[in-house]
N, C-alpha and C. Protein backbone atom coordinates (compact mmCIF):
# COMPACT_ATOMS: atom_id res chain seq x y z
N UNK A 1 7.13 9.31 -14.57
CA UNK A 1 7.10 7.88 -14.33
C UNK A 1 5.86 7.57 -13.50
N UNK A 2 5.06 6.86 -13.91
CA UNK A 2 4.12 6.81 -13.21
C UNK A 2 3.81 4.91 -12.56
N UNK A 3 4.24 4.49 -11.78
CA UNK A 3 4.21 3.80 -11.30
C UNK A 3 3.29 3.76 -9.79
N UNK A 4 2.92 2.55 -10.07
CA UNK A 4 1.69 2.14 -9.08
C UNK A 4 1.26 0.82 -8.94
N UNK A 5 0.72 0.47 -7.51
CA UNK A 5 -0.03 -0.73 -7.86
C UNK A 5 0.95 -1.95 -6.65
N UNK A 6 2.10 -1.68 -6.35
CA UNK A 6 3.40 -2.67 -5.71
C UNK A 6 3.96 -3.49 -6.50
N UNK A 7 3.51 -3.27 -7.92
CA UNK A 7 4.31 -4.16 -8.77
C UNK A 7 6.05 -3.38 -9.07
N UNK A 8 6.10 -2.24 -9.35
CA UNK A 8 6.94 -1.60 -9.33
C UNK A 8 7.22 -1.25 -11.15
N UNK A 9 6.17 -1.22 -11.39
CA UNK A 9 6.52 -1.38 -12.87
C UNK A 9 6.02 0.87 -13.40
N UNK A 10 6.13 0.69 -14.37
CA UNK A 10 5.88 2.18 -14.59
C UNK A 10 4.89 1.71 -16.30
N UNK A 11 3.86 1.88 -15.85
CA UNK A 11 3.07 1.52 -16.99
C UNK A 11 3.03 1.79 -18.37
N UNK A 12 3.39 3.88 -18.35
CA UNK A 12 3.61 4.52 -19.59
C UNK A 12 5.27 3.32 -20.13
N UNK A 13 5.74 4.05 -19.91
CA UNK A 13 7.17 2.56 -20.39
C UNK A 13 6.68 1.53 -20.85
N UNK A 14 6.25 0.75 -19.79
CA UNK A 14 5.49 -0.55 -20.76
C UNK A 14 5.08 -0.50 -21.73
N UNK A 15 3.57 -0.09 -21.90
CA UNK A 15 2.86 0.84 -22.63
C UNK A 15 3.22 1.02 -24.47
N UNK A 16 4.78 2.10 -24.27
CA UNK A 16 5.19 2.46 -25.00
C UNK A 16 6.56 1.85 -25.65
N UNK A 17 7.19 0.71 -24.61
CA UNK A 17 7.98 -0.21 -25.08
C UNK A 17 6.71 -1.54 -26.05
N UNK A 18 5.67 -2.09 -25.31
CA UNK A 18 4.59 -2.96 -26.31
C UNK A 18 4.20 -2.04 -27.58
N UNK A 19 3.59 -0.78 -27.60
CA UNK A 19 4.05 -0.09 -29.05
C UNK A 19 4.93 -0.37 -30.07
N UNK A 20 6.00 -0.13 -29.22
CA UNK A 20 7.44 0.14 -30.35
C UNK A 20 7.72 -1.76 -30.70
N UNK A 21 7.41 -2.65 -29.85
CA UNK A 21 7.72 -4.08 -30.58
C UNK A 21 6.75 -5.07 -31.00
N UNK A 22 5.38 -3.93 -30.77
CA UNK A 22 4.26 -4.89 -31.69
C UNK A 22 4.07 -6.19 -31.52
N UNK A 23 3.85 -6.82 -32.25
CA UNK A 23 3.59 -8.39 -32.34
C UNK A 23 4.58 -9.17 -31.99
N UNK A 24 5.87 -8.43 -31.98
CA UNK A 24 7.39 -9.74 -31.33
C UNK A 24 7.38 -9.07 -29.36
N UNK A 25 6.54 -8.34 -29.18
CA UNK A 25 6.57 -7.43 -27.93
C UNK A 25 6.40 -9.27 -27.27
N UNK A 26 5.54 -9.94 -26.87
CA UNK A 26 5.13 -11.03 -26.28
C UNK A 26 6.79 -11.97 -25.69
N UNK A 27 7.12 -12.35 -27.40
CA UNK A 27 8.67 -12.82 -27.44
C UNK A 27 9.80 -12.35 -26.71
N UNK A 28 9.66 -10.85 -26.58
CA UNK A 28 10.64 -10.29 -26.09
C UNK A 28 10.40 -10.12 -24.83
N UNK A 29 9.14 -9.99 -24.19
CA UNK A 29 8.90 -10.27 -22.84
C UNK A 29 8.93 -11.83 -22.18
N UNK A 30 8.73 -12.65 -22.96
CA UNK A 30 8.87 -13.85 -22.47
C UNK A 30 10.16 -14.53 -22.23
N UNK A 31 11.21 -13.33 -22.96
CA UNK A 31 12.60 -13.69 -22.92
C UNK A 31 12.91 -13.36 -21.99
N UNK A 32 12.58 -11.84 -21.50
CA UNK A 32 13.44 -11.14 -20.26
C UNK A 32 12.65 -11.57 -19.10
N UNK A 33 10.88 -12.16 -18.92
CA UNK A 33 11.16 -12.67 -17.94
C UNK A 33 12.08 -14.33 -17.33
N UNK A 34 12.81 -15.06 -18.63
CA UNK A 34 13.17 -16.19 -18.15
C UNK A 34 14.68 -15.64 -18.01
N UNK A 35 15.17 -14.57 -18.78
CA UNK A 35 16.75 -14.58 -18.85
C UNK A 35 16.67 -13.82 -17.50
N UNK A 36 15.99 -12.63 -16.97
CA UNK A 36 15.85 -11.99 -15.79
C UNK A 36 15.83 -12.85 -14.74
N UNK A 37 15.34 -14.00 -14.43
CA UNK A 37 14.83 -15.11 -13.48
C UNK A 37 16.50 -15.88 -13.03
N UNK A 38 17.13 -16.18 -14.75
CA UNK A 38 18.84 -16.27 -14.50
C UNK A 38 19.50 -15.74 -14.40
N UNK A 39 19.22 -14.34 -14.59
CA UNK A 39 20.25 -13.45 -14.05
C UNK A 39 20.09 -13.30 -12.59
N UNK A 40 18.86 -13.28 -11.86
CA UNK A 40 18.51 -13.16 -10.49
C UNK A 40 19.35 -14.02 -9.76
N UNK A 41 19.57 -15.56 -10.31
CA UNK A 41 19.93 -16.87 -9.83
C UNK A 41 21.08 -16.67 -9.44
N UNK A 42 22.03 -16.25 -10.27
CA UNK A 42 23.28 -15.95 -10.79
C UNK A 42 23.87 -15.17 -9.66
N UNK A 43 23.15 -13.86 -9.33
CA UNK A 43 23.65 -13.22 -8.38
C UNK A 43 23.39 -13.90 -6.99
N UNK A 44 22.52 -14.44 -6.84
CA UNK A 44 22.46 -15.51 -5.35
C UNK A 44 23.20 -16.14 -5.28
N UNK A 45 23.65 -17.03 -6.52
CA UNK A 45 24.67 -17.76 -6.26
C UNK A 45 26.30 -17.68 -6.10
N UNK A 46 26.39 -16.55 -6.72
CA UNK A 46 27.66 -15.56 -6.73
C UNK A 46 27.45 -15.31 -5.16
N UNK A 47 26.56 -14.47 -4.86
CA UNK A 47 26.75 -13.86 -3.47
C UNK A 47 27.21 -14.92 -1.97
N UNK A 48 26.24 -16.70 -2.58
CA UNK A 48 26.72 -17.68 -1.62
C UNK A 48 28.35 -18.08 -2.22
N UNK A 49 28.38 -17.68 -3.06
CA UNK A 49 30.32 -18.40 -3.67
C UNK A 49 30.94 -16.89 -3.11
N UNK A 50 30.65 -15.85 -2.28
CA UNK A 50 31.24 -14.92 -2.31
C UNK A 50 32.19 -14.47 -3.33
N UNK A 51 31.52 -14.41 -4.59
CA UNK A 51 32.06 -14.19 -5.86
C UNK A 51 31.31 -12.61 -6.47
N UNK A 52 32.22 -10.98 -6.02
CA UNK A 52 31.24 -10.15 -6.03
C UNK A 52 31.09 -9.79 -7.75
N UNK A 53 32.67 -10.10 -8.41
CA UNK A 53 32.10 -9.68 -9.72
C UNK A 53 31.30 -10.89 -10.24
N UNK A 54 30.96 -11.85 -10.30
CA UNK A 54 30.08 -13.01 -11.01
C UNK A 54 28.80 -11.74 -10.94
N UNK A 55 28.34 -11.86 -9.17
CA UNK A 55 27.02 -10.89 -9.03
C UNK A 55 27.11 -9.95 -10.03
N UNK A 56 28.41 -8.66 -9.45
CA UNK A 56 28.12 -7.63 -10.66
C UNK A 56 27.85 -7.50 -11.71
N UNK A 57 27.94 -8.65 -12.26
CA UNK A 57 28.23 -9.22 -13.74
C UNK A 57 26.91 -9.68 -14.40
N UNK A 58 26.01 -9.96 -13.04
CA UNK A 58 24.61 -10.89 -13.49
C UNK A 58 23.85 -9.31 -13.18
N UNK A 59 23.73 -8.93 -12.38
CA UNK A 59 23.05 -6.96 -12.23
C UNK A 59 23.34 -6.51 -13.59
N UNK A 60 24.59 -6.33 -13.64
CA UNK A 60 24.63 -5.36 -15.06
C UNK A 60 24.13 -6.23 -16.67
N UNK A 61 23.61 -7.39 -16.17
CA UNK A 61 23.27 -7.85 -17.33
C UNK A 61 21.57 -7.63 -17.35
N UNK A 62 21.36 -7.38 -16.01
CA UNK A 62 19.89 -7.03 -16.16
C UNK A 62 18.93 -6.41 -16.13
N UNK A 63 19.77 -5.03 -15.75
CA UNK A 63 19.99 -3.90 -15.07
C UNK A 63 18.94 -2.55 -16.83
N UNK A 64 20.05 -2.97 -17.72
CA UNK A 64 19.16 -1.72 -18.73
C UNK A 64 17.62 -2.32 -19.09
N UNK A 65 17.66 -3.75 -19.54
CA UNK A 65 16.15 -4.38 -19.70
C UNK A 65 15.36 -4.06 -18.73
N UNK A 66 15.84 -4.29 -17.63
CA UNK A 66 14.40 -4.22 -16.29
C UNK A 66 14.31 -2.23 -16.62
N UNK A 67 15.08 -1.03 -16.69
CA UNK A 67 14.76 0.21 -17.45
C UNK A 67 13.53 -0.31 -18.68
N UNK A 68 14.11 -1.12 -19.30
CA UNK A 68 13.18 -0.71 -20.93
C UNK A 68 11.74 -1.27 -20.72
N UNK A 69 11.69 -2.43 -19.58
CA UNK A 69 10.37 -3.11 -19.50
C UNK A 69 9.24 -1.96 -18.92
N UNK A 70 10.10 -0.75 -18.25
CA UNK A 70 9.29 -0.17 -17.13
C UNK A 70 9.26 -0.51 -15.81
N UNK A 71 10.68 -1.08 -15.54
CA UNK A 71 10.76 -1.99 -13.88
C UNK A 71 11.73 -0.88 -13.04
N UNK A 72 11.87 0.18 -12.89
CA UNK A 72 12.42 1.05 -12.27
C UNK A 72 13.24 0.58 -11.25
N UNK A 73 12.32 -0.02 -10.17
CA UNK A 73 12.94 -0.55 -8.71
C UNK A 73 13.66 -1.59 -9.22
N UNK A 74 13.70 -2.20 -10.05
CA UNK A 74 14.46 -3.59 -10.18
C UNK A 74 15.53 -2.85 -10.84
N UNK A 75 15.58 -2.02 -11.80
CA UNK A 75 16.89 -1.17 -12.18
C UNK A 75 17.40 -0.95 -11.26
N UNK A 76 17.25 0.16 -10.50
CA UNK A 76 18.11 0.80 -9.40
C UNK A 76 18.93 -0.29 -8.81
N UNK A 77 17.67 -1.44 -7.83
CA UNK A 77 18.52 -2.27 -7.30
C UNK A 77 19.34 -2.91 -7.87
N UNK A 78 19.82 -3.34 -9.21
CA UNK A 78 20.27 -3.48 -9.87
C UNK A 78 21.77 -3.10 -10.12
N UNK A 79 21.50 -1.38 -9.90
CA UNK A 79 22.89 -0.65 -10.09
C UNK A 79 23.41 -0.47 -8.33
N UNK A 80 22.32 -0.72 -7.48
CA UNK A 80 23.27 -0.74 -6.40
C UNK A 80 23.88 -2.11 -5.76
N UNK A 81 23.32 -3.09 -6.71
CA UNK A 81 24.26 -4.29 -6.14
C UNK A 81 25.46 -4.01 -7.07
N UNK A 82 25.47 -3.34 -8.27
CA UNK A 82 26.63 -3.14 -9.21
C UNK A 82 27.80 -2.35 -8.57
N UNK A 83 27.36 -1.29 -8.14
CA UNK A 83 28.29 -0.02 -7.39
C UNK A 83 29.05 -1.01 -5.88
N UNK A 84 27.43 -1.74 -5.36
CA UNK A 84 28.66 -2.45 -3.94
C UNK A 84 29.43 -3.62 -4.35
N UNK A 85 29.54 -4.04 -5.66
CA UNK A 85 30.58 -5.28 -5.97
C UNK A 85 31.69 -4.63 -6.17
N UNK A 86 31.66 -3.04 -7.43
CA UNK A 86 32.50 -2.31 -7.11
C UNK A 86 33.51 -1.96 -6.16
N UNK A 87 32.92 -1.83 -5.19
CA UNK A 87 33.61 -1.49 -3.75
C UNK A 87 33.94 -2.15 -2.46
N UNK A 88 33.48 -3.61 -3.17
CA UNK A 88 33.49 -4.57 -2.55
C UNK A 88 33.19 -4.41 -1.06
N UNK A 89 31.54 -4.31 -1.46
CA UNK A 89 30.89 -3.93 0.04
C UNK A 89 29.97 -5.05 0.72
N UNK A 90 30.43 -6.34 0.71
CA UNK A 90 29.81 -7.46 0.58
C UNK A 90 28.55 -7.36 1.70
N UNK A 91 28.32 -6.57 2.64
CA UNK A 91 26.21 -6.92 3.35
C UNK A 91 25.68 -5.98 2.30
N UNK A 92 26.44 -5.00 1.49
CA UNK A 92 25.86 -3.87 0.97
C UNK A 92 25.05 -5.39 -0.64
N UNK A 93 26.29 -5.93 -1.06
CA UNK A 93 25.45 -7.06 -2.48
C UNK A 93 24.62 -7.90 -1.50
N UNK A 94 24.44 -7.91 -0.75
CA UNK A 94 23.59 -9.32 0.11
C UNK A 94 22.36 -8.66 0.30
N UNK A 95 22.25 -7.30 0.62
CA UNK A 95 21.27 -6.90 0.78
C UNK A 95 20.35 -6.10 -0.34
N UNK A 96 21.51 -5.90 -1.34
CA UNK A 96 20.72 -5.72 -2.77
C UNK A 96 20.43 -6.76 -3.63
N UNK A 97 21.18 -7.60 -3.24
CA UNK A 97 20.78 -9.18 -4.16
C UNK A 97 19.20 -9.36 -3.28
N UNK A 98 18.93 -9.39 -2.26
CA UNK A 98 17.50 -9.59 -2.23
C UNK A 98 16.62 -8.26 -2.23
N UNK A 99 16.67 -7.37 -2.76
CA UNK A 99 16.09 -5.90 -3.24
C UNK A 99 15.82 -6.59 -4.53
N UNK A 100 16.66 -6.86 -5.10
CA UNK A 100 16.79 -7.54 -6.80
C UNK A 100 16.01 -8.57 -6.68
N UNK A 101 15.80 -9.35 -5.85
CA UNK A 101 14.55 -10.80 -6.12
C UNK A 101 13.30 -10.33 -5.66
N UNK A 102 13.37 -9.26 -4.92
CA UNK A 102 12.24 -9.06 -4.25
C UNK A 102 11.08 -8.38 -5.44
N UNK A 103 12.30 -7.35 -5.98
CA UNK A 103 11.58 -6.64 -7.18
C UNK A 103 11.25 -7.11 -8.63
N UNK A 104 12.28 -8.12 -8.59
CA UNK A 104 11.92 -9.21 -9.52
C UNK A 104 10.68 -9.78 -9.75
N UNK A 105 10.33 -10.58 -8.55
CA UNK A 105 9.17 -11.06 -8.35
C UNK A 105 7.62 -10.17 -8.50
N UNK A 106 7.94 -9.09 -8.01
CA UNK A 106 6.75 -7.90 -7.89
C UNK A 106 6.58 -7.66 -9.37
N UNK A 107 7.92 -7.36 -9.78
CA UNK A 107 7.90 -7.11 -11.94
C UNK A 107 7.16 -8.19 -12.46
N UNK A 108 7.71 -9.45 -12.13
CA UNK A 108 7.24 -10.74 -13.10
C UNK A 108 5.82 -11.01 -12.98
N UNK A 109 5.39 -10.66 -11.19
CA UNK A 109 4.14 -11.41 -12.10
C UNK A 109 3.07 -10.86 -12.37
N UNK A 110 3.61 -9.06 -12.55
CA UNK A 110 2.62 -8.52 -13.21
C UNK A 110 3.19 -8.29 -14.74
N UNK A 111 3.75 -8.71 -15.11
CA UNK A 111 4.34 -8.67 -16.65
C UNK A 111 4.06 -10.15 -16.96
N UNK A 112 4.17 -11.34 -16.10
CA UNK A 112 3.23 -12.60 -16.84
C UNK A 112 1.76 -12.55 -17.00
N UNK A 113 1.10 -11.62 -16.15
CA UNK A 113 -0.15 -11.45 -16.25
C UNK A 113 -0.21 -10.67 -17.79
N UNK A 114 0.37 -10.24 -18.42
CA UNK A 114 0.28 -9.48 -19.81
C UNK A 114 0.80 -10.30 -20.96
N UNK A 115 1.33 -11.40 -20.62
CA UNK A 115 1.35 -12.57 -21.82
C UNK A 115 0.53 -13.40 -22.43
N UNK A 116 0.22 -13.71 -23.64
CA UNK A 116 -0.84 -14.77 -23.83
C UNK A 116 -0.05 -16.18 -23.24
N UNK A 117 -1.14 -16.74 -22.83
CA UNK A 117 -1.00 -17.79 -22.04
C UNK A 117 0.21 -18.79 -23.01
N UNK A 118 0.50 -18.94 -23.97
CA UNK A 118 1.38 -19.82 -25.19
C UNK A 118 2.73 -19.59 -24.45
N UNK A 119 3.02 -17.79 -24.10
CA UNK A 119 4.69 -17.32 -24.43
C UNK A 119 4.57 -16.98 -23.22
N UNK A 120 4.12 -17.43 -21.87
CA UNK A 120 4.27 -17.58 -20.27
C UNK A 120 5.19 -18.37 -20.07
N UNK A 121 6.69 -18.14 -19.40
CA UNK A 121 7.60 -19.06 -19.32
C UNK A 121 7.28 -19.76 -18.22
């Protein structure tokens, strides 16, 4: 995995996920950064409704994509706000719900920097 840079992204992945979807690669990134952005929302707002499965529910929805984009850190955090809704470890989701925006943000806007300007959400 070769990741670098503070974006948190792992480039080969990228790389080799834009390979494998060619010309719809743009589409499919322009999706996961707007559906990623609501899934982010989702868990903030869960976490202020102290609602831990809503959160868990918005992580695990975003959790394998941020893997396939090449977003590593946004995975993980991902599965550890999943595991503390699990166990209902509520500073443990408060403090991974902002791991999850933090890495969000670091992902997005070096993955909007790789869109043509048209399919930039």
């Amino acid at each position: 995995m070769a990741v670098s840079g503070g974006h948190g992204i792992d480039e080969d992945a990228f790389g080799r996920l834009q390979a494998t979807l060619g010309a719809s690669f743009p589409e499919f990134l322009a999706l996961f950064l707007t559906e990623g952005a609501r899934h982010v929302e989702r868990m903030e707002r869960a976490v202020h409704a102290d609602d831990l499965a809503a959160a868990g529910s918005a992580a695990h929805a975003l959790r394998p994509t941020s893997g396939l984009v090449g977003a590593p850190g946004l995975q993980e955090a991902c599965g550890r706000v999943e595991a503390a809704c699990r166990t209902a470890a509520a500073a443990e989701v408060v403090a991974g719900v902002e791991d999850v925006r933090s890495a969000f943000e670091a992902a997005s806007g070096w993955l909007r920097m790789r869109l043509p300007e048209e399919e930039t959400p």
